[in-house]
N, C-alpha and C. Protein backbone atom coordinates (compact mmCIF):
# COMPACT_ATOMS: atom_id res chain seq x y z
N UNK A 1 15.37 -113.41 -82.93
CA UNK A 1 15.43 -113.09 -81.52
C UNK A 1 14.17 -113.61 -80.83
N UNK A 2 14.58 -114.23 -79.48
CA UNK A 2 13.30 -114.56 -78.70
C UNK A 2 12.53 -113.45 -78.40
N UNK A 3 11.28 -113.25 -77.37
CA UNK A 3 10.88 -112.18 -77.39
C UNK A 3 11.73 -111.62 -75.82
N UNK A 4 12.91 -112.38 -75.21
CA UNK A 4 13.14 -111.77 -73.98
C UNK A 4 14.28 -110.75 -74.30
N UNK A 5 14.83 -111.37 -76.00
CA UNK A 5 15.79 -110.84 -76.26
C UNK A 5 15.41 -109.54 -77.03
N UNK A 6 14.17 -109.77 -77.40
CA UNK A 6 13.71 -108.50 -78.45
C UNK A 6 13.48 -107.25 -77.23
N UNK A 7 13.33 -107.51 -76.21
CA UNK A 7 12.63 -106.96 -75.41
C UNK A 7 13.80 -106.43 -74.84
N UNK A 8 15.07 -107.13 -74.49
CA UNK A 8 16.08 -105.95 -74.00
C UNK A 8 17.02 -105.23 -75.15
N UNK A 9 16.87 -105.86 -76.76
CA UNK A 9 16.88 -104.96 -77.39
C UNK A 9 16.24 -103.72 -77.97
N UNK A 10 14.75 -103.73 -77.66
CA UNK A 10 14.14 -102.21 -77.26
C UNK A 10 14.37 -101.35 -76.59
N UNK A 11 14.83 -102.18 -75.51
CA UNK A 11 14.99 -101.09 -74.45
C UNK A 11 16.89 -100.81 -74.68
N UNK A 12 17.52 -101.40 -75.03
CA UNK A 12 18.78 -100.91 -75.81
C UNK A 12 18.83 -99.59 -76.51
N UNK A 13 17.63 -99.78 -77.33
CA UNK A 13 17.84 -98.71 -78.58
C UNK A 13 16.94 -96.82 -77.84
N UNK A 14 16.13 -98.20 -76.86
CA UNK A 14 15.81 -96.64 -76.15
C UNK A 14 16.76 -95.74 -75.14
N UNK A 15 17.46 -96.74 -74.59
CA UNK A 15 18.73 -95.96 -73.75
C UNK A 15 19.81 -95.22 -75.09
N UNK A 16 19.88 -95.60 -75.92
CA UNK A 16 20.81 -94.84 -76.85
C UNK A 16 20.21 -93.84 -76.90
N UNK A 17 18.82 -93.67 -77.69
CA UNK A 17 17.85 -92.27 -78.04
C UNK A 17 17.88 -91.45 -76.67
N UNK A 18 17.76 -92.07 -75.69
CA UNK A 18 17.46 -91.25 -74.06
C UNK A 18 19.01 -90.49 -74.15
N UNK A 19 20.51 -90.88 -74.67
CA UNK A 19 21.37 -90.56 -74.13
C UNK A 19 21.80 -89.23 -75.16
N UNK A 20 20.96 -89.42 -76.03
CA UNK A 20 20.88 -88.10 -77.39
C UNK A 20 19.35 -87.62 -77.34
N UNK A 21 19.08 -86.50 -76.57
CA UNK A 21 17.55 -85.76 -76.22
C UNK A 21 18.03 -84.44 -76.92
N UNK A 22 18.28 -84.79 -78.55
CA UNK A 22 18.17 -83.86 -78.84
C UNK A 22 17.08 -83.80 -80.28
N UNK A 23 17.05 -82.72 -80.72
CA UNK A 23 15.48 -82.25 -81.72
C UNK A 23 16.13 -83.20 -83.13
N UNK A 24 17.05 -83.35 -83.21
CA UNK A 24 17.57 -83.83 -84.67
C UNK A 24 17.52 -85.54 -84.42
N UNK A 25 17.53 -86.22 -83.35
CA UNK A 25 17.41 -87.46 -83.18
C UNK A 25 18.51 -88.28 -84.10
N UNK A 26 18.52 -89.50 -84.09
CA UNK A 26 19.43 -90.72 -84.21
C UNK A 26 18.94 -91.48 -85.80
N UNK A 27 19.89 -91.41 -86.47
CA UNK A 27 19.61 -92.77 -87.63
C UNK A 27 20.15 -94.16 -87.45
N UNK A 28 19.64 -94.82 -87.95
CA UNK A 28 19.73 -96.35 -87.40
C UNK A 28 21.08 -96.85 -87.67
N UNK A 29 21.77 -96.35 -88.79
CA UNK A 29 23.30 -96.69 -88.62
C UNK A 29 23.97 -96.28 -87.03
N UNK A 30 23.42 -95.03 -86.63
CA UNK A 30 24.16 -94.41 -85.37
C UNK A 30 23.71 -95.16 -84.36
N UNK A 31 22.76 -95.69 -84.19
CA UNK A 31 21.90 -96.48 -83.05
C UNK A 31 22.54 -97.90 -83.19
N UNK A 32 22.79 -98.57 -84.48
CA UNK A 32 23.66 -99.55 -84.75
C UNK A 32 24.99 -99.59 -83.75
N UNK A 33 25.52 -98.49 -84.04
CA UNK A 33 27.25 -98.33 -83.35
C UNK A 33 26.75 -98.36 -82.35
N UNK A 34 26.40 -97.10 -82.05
CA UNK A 34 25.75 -97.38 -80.30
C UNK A 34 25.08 -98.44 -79.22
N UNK A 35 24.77 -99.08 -79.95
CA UNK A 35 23.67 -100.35 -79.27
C UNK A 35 24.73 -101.47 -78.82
N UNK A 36 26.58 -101.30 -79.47
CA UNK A 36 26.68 -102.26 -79.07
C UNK A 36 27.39 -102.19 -77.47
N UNK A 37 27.23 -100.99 -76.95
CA UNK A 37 27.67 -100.96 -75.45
C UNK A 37 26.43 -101.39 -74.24
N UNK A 38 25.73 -101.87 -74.92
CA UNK A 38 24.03 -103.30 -74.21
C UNK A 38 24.68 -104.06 -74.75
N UNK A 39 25.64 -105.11 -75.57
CA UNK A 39 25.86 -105.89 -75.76
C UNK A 39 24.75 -106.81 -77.00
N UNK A 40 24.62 -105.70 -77.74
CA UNK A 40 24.54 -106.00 -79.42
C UNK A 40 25.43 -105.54 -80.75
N UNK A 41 25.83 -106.40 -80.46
CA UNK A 41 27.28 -106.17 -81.35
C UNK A 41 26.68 -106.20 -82.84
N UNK A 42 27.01 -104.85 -83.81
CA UNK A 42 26.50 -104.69 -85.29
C UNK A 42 25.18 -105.16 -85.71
N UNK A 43 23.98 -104.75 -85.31
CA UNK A 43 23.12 -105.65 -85.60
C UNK A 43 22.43 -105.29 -87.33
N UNK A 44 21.96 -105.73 -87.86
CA UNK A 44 21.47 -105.31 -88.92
C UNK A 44 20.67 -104.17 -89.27
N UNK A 45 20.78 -103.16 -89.82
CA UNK A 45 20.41 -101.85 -90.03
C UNK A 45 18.59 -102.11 -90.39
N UNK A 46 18.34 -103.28 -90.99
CA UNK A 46 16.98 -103.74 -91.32
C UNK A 46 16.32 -104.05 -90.18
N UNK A 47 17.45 -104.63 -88.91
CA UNK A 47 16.58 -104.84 -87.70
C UNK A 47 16.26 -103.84 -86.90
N UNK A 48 17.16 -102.92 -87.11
CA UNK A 48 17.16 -101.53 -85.73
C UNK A 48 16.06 -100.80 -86.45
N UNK A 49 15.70 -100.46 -87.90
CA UNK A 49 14.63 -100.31 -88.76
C UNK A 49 13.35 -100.86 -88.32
N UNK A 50 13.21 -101.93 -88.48
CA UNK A 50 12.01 -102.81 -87.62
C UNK A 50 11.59 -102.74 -86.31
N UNK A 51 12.97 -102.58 -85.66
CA UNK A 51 11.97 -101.85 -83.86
C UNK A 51 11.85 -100.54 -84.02
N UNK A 52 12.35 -99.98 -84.36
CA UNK A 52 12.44 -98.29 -84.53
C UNK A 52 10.77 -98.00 -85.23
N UNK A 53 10.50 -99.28 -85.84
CA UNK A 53 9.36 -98.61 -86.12
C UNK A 53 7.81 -99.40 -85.28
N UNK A 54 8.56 -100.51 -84.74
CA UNK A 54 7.90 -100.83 -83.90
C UNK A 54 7.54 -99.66 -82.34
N UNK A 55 8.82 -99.21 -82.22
CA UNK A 55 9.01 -98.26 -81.16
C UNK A 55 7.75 -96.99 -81.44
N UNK A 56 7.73 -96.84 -82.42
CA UNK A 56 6.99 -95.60 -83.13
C UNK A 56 5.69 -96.23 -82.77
N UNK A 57 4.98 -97.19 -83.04
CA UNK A 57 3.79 -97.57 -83.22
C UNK A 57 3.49 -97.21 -81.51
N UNK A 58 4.04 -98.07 -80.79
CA UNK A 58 3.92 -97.75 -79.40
C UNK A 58 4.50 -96.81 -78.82
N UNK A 59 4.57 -95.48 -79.82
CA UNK A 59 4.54 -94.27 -79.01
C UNK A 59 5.92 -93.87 -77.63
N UNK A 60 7.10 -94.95 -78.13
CA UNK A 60 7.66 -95.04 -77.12
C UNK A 60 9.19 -94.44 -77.90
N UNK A 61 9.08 -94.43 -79.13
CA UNK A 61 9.80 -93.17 -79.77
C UNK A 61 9.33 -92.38 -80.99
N UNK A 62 9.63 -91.79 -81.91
CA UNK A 62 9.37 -90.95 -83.02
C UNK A 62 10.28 -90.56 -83.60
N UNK A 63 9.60 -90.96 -84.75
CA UNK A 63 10.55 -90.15 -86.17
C UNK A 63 10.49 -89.08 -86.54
N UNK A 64 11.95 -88.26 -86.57
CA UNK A 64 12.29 -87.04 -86.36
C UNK A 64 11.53 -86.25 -87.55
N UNK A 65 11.01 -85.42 -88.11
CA UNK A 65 10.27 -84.58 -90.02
C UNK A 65 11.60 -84.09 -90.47
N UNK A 66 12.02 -85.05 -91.22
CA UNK A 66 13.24 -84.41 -92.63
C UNK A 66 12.39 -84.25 -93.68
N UNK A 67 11.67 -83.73 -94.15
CA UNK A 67 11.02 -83.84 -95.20
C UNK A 67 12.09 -83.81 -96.32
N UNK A 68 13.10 -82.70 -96.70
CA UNK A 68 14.08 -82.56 -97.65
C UNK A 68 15.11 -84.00 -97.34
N UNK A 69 15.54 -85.00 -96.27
CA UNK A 69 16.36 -85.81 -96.35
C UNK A 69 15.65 -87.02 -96.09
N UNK A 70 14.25 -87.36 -96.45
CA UNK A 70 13.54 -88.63 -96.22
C UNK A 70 14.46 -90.09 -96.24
N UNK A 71 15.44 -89.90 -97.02
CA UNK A 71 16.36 -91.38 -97.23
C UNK A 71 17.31 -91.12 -95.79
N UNK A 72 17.32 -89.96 -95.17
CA UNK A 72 18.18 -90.24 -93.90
C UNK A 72 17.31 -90.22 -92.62
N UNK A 73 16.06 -91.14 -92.38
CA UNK A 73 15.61 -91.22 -91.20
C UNK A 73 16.23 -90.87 -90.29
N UNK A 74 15.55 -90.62 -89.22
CA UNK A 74 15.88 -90.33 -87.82
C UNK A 74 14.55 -90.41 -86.59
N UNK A 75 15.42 -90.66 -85.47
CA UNK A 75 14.26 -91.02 -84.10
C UNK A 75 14.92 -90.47 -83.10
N UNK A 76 13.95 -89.48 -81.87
CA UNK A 76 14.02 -89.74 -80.96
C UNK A 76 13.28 -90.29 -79.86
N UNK A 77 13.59 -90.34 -78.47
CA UNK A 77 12.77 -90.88 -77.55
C UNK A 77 11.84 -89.73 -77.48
N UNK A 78 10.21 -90.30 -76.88
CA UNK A 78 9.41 -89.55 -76.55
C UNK A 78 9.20 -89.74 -74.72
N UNK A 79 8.16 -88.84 -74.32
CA UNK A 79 7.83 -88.81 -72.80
C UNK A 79 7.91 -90.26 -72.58
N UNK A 80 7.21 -90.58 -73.28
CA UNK A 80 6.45 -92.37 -72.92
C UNK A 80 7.82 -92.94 -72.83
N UNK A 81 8.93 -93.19 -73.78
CA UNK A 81 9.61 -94.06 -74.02
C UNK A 81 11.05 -93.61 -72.93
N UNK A 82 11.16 -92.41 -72.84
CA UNK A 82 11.81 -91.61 -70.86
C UNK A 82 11.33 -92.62 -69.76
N UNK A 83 9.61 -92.48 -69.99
CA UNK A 83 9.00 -92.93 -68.67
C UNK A 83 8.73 -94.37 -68.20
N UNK A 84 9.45 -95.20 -69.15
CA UNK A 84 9.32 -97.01 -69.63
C UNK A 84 11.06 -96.85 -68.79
N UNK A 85 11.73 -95.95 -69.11
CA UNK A 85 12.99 -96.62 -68.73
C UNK A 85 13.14 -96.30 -67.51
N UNK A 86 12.72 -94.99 -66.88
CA UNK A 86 12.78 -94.80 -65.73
C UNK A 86 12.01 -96.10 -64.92
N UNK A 87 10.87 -96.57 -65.03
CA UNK A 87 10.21 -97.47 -64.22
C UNK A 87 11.01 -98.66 -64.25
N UNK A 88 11.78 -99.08 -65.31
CA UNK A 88 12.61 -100.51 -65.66
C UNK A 88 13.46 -99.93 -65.12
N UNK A 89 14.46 -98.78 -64.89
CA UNK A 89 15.35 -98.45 -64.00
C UNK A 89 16.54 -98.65 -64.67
């Protein structure tokens, strides 16, 4: 992906997390299905993995504490990553 494309696939995966504000958050298979109504059709579970944790670094989502289900990650949006989409609109 270019970076214009990486860039509206961030913000893809953040409108999915924004549309589930709940405490148990999203695993990347579910963000997979979901992502493709932005018009990313199936993307690779290794890639939604890779921004998801890119997302994390910049504080613009977080990974949910399963401590007992560590192999079933999960994310939701944080303030920051609400307040990126509201300004992009």
């Amino acid at each position: 992906m270019n970076p214009a494309q990486q860039e509206l696939f961030d913000d893809a995966i953040l409108r999915v997390l924004d549309g589930n504000r709940t405490r148990f958050g999203l695993g990347a298979e579910a963000i997979g299905h979901l992502i493709a109504q932005y018009g990313f059709q199936s993307p690779a579970k290794d890639a939604v993995l890779d921004r998801l944790d890119y997302l994390s670094r910049k504080q613009l989502a977080e990974e949910v504490d399963k401590p007992d289900h560590r192999a079933n990650r999960a994310w939701r949006i944080t303030d920051v990553g609400i307040d990126r989409l509201d300004t992009r609109g």
